[in-house]
C-alpha atoms as a PDB file:
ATOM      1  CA  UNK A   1     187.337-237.265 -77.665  1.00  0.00           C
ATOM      2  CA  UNK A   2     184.458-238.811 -79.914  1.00  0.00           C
ATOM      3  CA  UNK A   3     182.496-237.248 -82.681  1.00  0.00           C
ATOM      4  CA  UNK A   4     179.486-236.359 -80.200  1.00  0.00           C
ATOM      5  CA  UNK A   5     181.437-235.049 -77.320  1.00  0.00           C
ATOM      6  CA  UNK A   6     183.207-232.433 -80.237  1.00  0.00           C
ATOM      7  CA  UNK A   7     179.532-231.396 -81.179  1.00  0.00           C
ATOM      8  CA  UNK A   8     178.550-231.021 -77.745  1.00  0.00           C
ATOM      9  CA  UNK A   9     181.096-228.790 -77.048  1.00  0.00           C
ATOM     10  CA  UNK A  10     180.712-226.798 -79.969  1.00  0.00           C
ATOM     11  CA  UNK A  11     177.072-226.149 -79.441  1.00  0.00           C
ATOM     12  CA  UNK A  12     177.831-225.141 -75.527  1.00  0.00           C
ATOM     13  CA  UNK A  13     180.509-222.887 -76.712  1.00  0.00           C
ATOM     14  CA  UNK A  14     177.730-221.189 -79.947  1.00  0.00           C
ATOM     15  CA  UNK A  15     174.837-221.498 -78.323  1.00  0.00           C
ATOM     16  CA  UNK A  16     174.372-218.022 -76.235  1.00  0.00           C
ATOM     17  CA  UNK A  17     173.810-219.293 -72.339  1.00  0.00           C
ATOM     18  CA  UNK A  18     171.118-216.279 -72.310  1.00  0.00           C
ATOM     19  CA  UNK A  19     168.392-215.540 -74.495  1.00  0.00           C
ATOM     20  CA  UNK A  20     169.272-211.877 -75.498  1.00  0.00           C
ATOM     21  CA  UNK A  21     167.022-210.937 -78.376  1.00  0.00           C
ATOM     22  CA  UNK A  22     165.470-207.693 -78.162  1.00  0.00           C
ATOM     23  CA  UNK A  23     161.523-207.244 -78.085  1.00  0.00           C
ATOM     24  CA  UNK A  24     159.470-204.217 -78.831  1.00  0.00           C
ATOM     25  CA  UNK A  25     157.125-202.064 -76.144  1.00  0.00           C
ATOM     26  CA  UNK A  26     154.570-205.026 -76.487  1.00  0.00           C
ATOM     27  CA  UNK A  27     157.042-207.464 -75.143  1.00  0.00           C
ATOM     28  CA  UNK A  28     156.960-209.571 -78.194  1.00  0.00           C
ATOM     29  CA  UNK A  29     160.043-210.486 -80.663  1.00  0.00           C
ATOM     30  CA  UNK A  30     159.912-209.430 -83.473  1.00  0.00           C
ATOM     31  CA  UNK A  31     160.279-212.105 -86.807  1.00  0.00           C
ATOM     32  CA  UNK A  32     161.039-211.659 -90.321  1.00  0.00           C
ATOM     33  CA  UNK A  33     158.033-211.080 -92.478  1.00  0.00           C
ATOM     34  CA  UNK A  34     158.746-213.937 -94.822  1.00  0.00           C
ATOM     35  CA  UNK A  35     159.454-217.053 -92.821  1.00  0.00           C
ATOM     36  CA  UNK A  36     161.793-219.579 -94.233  1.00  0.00           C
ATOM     37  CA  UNK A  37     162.088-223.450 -93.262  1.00  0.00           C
ATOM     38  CA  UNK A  38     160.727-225.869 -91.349  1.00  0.00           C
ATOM     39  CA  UNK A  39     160.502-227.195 -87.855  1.00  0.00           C
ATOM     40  CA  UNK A  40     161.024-230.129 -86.332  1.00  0.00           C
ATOM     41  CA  UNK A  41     157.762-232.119 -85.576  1.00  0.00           C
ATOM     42  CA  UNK A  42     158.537-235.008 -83.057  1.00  0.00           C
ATOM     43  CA  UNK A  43     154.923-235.521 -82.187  1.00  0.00           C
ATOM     44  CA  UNK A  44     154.539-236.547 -85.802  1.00  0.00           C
ATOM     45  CA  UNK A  45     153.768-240.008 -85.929  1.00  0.00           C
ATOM     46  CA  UNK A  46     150.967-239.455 -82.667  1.00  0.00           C
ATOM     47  CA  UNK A  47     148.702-237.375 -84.813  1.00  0.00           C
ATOM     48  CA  UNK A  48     146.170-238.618 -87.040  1.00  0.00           C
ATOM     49  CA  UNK A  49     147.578-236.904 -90.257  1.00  0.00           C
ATOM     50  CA  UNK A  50     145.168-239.143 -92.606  1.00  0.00           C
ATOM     51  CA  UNK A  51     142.450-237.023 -91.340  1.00  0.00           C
ATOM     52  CA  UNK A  52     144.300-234.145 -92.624  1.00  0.00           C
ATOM     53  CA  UNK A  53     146.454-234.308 -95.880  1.00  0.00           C
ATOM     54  CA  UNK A  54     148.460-237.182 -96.047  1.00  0.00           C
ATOM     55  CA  UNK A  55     151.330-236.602 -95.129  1.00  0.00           C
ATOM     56  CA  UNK A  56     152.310-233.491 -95.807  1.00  0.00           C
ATOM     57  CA  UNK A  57     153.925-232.132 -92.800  1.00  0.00           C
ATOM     58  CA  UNK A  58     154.208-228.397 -93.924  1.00  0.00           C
ATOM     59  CA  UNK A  59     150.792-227.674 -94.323  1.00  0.00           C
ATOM     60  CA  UNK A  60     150.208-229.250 -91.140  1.00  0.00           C
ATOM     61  CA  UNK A  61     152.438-227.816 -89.508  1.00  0.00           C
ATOM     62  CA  UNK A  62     151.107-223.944 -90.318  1.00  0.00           C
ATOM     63  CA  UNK A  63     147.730-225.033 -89.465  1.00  0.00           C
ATOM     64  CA  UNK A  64     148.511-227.172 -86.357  1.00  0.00           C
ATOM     65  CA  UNK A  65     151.345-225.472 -85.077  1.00  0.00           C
ATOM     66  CA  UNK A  66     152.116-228.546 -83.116  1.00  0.00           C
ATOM     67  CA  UNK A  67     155.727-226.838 -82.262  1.00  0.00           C
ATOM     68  CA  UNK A  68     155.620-224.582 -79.666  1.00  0.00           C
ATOM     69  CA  UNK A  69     157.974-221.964 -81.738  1.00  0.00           C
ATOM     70  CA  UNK A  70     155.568-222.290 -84.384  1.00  0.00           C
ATOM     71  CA  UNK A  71     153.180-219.708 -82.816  1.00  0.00           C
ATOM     72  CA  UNK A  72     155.312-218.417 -79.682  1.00  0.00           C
ATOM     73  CA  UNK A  73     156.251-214.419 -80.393  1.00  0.00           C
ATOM     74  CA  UNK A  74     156.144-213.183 -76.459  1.00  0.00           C
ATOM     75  CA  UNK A  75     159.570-212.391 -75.110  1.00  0.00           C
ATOM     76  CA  UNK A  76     159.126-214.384 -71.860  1.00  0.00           C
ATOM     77  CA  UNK A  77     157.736-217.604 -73.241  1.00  0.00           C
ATOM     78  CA  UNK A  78     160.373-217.566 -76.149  1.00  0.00           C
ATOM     79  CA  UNK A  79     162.968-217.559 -73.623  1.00  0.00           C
ATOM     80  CA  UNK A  80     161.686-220.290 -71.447  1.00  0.00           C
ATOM     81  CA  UNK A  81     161.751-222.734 -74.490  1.00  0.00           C
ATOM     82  CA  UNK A  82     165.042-221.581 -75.704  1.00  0.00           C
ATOM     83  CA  UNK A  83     166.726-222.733 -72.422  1.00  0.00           C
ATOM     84  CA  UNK A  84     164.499-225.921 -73.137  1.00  0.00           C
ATOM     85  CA  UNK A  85     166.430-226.333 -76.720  1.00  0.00           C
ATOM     86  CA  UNK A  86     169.368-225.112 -75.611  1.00  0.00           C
ATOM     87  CA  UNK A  87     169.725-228.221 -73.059  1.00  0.00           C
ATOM     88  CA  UNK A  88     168.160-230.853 -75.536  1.00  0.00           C
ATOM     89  CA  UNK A  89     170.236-229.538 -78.657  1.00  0.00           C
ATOM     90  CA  UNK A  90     173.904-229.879 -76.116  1.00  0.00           C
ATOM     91  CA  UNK A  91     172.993-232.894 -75.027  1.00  0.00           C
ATOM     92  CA  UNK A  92     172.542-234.204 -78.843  1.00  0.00           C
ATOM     93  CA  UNK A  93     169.107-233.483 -80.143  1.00  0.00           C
ATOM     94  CA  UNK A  94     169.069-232.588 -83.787  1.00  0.00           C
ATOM     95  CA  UNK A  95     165.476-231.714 -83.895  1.00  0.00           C
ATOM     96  CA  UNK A  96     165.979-229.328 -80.803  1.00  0.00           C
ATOM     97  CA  UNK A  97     169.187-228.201 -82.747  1.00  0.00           C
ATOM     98  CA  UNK A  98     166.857-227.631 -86.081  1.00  0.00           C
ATOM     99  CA  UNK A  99     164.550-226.084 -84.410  1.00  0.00           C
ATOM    100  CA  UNK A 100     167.258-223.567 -82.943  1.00  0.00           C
ATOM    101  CA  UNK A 101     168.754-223.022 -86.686  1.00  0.00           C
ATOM    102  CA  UNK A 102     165.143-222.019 -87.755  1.00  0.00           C
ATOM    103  CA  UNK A 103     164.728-219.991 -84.883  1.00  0.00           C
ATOM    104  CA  UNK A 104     167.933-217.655 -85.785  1.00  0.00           C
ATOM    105  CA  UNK A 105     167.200-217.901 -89.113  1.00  0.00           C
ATOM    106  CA  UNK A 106     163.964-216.040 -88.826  1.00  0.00           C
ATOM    107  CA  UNK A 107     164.328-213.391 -85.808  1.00  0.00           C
ATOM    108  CA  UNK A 108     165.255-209.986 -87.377  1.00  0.00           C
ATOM    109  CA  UNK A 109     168.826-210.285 -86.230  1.00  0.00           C
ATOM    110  CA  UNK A 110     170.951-211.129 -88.859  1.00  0.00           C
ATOM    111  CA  UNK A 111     173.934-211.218 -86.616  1.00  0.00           C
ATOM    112  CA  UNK A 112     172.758-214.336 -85.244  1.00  0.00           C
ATOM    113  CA  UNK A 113     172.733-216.084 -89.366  1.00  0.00           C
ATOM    114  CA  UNK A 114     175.761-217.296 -89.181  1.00  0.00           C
ATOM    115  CA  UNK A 115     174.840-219.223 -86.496  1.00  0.00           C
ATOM    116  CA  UNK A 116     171.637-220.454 -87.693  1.00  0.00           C
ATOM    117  CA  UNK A 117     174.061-221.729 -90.050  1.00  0.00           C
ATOM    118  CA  UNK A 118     176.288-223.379 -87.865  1.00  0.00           C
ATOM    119  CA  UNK A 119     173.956-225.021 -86.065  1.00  0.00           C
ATOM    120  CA  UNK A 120     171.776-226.170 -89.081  1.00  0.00           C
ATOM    121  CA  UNK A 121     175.048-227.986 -90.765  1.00  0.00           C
ATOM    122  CA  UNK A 122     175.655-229.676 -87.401  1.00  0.00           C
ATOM    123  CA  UNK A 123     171.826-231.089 -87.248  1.00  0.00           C
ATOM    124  CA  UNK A 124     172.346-232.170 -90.952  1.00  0.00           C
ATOM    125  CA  UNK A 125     175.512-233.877 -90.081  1.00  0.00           C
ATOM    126  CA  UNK A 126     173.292-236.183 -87.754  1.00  0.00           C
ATOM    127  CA  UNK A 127     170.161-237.022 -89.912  1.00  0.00           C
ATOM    128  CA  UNK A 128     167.804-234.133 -89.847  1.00  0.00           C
ATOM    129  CA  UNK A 129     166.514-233.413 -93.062  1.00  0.00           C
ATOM    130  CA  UNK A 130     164.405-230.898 -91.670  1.00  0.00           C
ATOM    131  CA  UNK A 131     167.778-228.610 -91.005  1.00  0.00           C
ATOM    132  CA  UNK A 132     168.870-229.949 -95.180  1.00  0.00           C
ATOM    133  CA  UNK A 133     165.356-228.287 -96.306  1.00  0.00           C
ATOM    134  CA  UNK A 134     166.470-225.063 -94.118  1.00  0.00           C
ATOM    135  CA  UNK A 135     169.964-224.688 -95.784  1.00  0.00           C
ATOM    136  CA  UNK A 136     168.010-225.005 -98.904  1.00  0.00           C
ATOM    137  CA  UNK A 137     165.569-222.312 -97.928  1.00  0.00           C
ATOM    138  CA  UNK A 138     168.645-220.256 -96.702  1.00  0.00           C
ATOM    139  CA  UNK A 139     170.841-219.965 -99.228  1.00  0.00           C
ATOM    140  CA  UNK A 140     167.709-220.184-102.348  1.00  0.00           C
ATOM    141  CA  UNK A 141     167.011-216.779-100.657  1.00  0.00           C
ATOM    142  CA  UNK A 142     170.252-215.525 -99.675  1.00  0.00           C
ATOM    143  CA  UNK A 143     169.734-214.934 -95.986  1.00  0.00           C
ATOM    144  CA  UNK A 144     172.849-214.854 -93.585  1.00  0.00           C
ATOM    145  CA  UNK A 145     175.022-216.257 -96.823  1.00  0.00           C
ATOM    146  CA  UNK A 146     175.520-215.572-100.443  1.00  0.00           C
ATOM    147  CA  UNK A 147     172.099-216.790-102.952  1.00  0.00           C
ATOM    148  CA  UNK A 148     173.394-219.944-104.380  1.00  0.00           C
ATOM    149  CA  UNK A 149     170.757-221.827-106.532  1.00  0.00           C
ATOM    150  CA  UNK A 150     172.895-224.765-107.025  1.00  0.00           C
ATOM    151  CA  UNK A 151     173.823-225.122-103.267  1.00  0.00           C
ATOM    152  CA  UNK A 152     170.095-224.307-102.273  1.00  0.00           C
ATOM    153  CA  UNK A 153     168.947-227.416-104.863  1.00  0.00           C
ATOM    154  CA  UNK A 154     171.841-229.812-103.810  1.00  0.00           C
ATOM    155  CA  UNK A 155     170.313-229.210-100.206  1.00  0.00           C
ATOM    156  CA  UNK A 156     166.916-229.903-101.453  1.00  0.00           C
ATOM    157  CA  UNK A 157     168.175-233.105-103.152  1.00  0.00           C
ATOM    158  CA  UNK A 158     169.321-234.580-100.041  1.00  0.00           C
ATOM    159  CA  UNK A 159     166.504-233.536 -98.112  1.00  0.00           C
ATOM    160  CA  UNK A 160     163.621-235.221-100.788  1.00  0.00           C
ATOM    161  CA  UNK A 161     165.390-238.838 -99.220  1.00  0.00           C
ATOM    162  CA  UNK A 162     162.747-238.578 -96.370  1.00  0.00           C
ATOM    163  CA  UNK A 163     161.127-235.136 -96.692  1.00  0.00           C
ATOM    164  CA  UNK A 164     158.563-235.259 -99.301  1.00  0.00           C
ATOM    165  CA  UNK A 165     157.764-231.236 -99.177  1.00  0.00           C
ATOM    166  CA  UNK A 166     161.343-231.154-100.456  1.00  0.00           C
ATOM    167  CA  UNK A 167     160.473-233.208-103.417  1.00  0.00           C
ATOM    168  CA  UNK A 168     157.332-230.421-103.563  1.00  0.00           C
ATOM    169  CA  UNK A 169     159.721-227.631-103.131  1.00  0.00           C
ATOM    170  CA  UNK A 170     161.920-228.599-106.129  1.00  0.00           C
ATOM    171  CA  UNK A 171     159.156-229.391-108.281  1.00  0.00           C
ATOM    172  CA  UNK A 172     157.378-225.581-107.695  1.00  0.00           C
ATOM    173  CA  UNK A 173     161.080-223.991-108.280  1.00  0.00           C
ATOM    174  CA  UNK A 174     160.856-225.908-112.075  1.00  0.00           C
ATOM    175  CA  UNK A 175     157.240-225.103-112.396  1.00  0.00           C
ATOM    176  CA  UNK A 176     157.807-221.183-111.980  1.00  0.00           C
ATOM    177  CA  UNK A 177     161.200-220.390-112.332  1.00  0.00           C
ATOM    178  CA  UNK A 178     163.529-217.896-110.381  1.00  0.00           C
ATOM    179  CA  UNK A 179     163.731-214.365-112.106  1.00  0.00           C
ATOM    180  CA  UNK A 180     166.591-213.226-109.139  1.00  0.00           C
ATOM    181  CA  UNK A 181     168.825-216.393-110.858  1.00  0.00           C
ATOM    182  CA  UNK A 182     169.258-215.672-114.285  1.00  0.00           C
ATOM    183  CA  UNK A 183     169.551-218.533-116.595  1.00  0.00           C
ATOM    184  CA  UNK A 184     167.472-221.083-114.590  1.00  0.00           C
ATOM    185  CA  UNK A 185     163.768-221.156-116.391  1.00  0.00           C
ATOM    186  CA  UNK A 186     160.994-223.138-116.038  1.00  0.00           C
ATOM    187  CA  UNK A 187     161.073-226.427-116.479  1.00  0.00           C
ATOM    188  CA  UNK A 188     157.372-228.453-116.489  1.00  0.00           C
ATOM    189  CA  UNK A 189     159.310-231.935-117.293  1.00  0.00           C
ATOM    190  CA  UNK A 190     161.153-231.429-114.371  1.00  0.00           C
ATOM    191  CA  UNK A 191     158.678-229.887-112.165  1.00  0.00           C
ATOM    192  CA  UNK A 192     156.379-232.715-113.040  1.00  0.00           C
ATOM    193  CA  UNK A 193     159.473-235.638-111.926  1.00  0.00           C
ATOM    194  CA  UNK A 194     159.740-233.959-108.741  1.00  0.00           C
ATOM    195  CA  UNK A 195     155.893-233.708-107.891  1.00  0.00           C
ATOM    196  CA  UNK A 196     155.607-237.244-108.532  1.00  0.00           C
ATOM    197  CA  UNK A 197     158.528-237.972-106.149  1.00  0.00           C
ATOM    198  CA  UNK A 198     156.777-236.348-103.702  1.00  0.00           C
ATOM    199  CA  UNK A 199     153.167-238.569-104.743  1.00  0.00           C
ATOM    200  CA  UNK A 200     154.935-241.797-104.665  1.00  0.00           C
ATOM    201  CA  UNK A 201     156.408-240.949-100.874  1.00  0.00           C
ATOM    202  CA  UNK A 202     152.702-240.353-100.263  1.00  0.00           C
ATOM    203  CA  UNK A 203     152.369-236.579-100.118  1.00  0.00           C
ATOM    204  CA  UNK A 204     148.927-235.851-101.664  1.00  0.00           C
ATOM    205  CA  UNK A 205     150.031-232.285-102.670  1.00  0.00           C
ATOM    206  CA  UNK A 206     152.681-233.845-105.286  1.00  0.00           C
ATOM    207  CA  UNK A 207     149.268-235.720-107.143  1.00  0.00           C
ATOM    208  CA  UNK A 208     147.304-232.340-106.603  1.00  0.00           C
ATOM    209  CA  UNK A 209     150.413-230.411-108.554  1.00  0.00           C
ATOM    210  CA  UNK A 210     151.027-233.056-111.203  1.00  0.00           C
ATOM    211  CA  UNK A 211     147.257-233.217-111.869  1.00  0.00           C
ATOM    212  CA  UNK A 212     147.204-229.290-111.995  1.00  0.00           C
ATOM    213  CA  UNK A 213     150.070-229.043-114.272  1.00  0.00           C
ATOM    214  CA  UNK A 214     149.022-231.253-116.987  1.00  0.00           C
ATOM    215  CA  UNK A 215     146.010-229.542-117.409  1.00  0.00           C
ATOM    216  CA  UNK A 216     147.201-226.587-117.718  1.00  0.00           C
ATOM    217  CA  UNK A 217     149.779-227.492-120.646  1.00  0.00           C
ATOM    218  CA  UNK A 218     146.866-229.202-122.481  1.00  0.00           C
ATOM    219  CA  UNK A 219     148.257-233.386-122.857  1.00  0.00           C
ATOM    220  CA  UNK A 220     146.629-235.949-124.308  1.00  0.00           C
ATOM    221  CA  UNK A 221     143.101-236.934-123.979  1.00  0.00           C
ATOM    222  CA  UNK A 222     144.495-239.979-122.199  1.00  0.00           C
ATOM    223  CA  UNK A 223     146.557-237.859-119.346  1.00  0.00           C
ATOM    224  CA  UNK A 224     143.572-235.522-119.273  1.00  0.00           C
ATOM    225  CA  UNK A 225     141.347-238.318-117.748  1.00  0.00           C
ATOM    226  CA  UNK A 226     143.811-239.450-115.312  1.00  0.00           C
ATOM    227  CA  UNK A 227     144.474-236.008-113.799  1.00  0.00           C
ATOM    228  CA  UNK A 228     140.723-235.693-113.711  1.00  0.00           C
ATOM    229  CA  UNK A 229     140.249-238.583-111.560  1.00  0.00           C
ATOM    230  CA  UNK A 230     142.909-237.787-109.274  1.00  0.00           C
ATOM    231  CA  UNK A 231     141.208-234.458-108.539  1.00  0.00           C
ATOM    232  CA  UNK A 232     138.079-235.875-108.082  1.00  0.00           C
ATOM    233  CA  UNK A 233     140.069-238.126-105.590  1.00  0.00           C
ATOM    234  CA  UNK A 234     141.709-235.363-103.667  1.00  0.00           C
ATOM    235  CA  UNK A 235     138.273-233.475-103.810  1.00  0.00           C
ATOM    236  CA  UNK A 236     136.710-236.547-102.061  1.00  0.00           C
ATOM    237  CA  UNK A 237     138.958-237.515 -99.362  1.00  0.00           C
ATOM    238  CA  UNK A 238     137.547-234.785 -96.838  1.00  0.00           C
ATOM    239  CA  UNK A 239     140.900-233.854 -96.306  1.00  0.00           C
ATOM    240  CA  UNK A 240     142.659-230.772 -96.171  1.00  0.00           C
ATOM    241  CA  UNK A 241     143.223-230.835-100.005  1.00  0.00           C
ATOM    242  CA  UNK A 242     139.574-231.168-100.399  1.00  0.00           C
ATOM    243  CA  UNK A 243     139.274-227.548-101.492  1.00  0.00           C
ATOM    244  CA  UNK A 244     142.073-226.999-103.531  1.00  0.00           C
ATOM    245  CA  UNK A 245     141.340-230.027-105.762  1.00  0.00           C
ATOM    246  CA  UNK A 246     137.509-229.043-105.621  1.00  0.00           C
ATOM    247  CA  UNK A 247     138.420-225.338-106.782  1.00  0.00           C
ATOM    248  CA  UNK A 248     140.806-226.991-109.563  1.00  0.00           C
ATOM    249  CA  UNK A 249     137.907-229.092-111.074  1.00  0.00           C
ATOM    250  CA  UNK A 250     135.730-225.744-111.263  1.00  0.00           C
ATOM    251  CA  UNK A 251     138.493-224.252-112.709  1.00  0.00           C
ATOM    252  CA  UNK A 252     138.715-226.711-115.407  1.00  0.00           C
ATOM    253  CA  UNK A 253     135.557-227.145-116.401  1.00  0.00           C
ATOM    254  CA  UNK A 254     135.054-223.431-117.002  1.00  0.00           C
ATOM    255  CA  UNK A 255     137.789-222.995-119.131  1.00  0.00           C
ATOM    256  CA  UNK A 256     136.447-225.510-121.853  1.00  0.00           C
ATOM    257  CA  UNK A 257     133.446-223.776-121.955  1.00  0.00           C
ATOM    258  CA  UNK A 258     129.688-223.907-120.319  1.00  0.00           C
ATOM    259  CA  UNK A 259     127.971-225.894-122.958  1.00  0.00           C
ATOM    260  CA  UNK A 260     125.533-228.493-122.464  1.00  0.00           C
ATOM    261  CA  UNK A 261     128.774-231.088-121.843  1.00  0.00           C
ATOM    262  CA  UNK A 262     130.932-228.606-118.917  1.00  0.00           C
ATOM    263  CA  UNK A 263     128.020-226.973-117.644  1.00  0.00           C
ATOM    264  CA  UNK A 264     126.994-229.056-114.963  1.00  0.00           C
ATOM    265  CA  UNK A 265     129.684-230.599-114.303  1.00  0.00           C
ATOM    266  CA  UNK A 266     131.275-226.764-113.438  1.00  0.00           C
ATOM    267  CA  UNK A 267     128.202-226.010-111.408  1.00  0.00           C
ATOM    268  CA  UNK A 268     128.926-229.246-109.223  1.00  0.00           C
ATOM    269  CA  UNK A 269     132.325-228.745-108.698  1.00  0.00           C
ATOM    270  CA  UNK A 270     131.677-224.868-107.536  1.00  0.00           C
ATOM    271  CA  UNK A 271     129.144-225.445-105.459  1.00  0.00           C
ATOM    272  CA  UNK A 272     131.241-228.484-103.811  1.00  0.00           C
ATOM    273  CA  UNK A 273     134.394-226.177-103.633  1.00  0.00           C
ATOM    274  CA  UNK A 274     131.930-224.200-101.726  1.00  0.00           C
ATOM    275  CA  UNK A 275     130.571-226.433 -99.296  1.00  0.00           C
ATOM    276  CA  UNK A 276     134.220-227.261 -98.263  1.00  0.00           C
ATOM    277  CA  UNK A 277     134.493-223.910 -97.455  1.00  0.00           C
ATOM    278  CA  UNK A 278     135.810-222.491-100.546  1.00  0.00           C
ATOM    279  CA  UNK A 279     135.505-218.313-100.369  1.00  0.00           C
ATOM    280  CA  UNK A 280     136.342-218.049-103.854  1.00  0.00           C
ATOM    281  CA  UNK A 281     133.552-220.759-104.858  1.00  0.00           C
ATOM    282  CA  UNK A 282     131.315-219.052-102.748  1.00  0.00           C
ATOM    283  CA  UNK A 283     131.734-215.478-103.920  1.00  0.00           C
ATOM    284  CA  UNK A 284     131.426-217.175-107.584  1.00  0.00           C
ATOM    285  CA  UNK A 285     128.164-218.519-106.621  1.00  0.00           C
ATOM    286  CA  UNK A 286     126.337-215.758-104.996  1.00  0.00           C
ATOM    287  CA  UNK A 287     127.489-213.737-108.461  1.00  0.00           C
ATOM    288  CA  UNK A 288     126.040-216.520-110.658  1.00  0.00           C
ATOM    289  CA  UNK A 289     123.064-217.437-108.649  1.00  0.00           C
ATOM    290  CA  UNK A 290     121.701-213.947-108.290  1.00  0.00           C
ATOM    291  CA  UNK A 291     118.576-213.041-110.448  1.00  0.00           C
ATOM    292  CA  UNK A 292     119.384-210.620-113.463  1.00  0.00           C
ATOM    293  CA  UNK A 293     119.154-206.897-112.491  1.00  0.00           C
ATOM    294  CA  UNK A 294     117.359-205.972-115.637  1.00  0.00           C
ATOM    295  CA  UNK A 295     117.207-201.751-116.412  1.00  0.00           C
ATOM    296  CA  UNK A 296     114.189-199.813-115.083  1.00  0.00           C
ATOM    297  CA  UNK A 297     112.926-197.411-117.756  1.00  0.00           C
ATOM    298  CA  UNK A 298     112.375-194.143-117.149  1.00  0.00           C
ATOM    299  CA  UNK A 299     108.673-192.913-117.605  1.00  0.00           C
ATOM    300  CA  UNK A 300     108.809-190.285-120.256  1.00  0.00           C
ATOM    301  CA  UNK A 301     106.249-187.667-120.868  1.00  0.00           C
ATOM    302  CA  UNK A 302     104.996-186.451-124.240  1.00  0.00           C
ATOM    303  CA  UNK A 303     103.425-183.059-124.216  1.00  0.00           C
ATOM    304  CA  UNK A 304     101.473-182.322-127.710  1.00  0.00           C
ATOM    305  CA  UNK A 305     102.102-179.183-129.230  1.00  0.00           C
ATOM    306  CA  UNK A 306      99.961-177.394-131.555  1.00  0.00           C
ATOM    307  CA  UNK A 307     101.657-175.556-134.782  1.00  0.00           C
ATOM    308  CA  UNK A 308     100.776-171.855-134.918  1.00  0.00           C
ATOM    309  CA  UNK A 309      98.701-171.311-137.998  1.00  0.00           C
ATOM    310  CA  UNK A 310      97.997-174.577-138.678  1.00  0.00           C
ATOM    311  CA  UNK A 311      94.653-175.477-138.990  1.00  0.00           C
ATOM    312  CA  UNK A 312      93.374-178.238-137.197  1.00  0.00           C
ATOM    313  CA  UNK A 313      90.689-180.380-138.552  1.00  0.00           C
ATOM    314  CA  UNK A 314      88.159-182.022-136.230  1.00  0.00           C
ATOM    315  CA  UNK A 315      87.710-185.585-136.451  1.00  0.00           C
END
């Protein structure tokens, strides 16, 4: 018996042959409030992503939702496409076996973790680094196994080969830190390797984070110009960055100070921030924009009083 045939009949014998998860009196099941992971996007290559962001897939995939799962909740539809994955994943699919991991992962039944588990190894095993990014995700937050940092990081390793929102993921977990793993701090070195990973696979978001981060820790006149023009880059490609690198800019320009130098250069920024669709730009404006309220004085009355036995002399 070969390697497949082994898998195969491992998944038939995992796999539940009925989709038994319960739902609540609206017929929908419920999900975990956080969701972790990713899902498999086969359609990938037929959409026009450099309309959107440039490759990154997780950002398009919230917004799209081009997997069904992405935005299915009702009991009766969920169940159809399990059956659907259920079939693909036996007969070999590791995207349909991904998508299955991500799907146990994030239903509030953590019975079921161990298989996400299970079936998230075995998609791994046979070239999904979508299911690599999901053990990350799993055990960074300790769902269905024991927290494990270094696993979780080792998983994101692998996965940065051909995911870049790996490469993203490991450079936000040395930007901030984890306070629930003592010992492991920040790290803006490292955070800033790993963004760039993800900008030299071609994910705009790694050049938007770089770019953010190095003007934040104040570098050298030098760096400062370079992560200037790749915002004004990202705020010009009419992509879904657009705002976020637009916002940044404003951001910037603010903090050194509205003199004659910032000044309009802040105002431009804001107001393009807002014209992307920025709320935060557009609240900012309406504040800024509106005329002074200056104070109304109250009209006060004096009332003259003569002193008794005072004599008054007549002009």
């Amino acid at each position: 018996m070969n390697q497949s045939s082994d898998a195969t009949q491992l998944l038939d014998h995992w796999l539940p042959k009925t989709f038994d998860l319960p739902c609540n009196r609206e017929g929908r099941v419920n999900f975990e409030f956080v969701e972790l992971g990713l899902l498999s996007l086969r359609d990938w290559r037929n959409v026009g992503i450099d309309q959107l962001s440039s490759g990154s897939r997780l950002a398009f995939q919230q917004i799209a939702g081009i997997n069904p799962l992405q935005t299915l909740v009702d009991w009766g539809e969920l169940r159809e496409h399990y059956f659907i994955l259920r079939t693909e994943a036996v007969a070999g699919c590791e995207d349909a076996m991904n998508d299955l991991g991500w799907l146990w992962l994030n239903v509030e039944m953590p019975a079921m973790r161990t298989l996400a588990t299970q079936v998230l190894r075995l998609a791994a095993s046979k070239g999904s680094c979508e299911a690599l990014y999901n053990l990350g995700e799993q055990y960074l937050e300790g769902r269905g196994v024991t927290a494990d940092l270094a696993q979780a990081m080792d998983y994101f390793q692998k996965a940065s080969s051909d995911l870049t929102e790996a490469s993203l993921r490991l450079g936000i977990l040395y930007e901030y830190g984890r306070d629930d793993f003592p010992g492991f701090e920040a790290d803006a070195t490292e955070a800033i390797k790993w963004y760039r990973v993800a900008r030299s696979d071609g994910n705009c978001w790694g050049g938007y984070y770089v770019s953010k981060l190095l003007l934040e820790d104040s570098p050298p006149d030098g760096e400062v110009a370079l992560a200037i023009h790749e915002l004004q880059e990202l705020a010009m490609s009419g992509t879904l960055i657009s705002t976020e690198a637009s916002e940044r800019l404003a951001m910037y320009y603010v903090s050194q100070g509205l003199g004659i130098d910032y000044q309009p250069l802040y105002v431009f920024w804001r107001d393009y921030a807002a014209a992307q669709g920025s709320a935060w730009a557009e609240e900012l404006k309406e504040q800024e924009d509106a005329p002074a309220k200056h104070p109304v004085s109250k009209k006060t009355t004096v009332r003259l009083t003569l002193v008794p036995g005072h004599a008054h002399a007549k002009k």
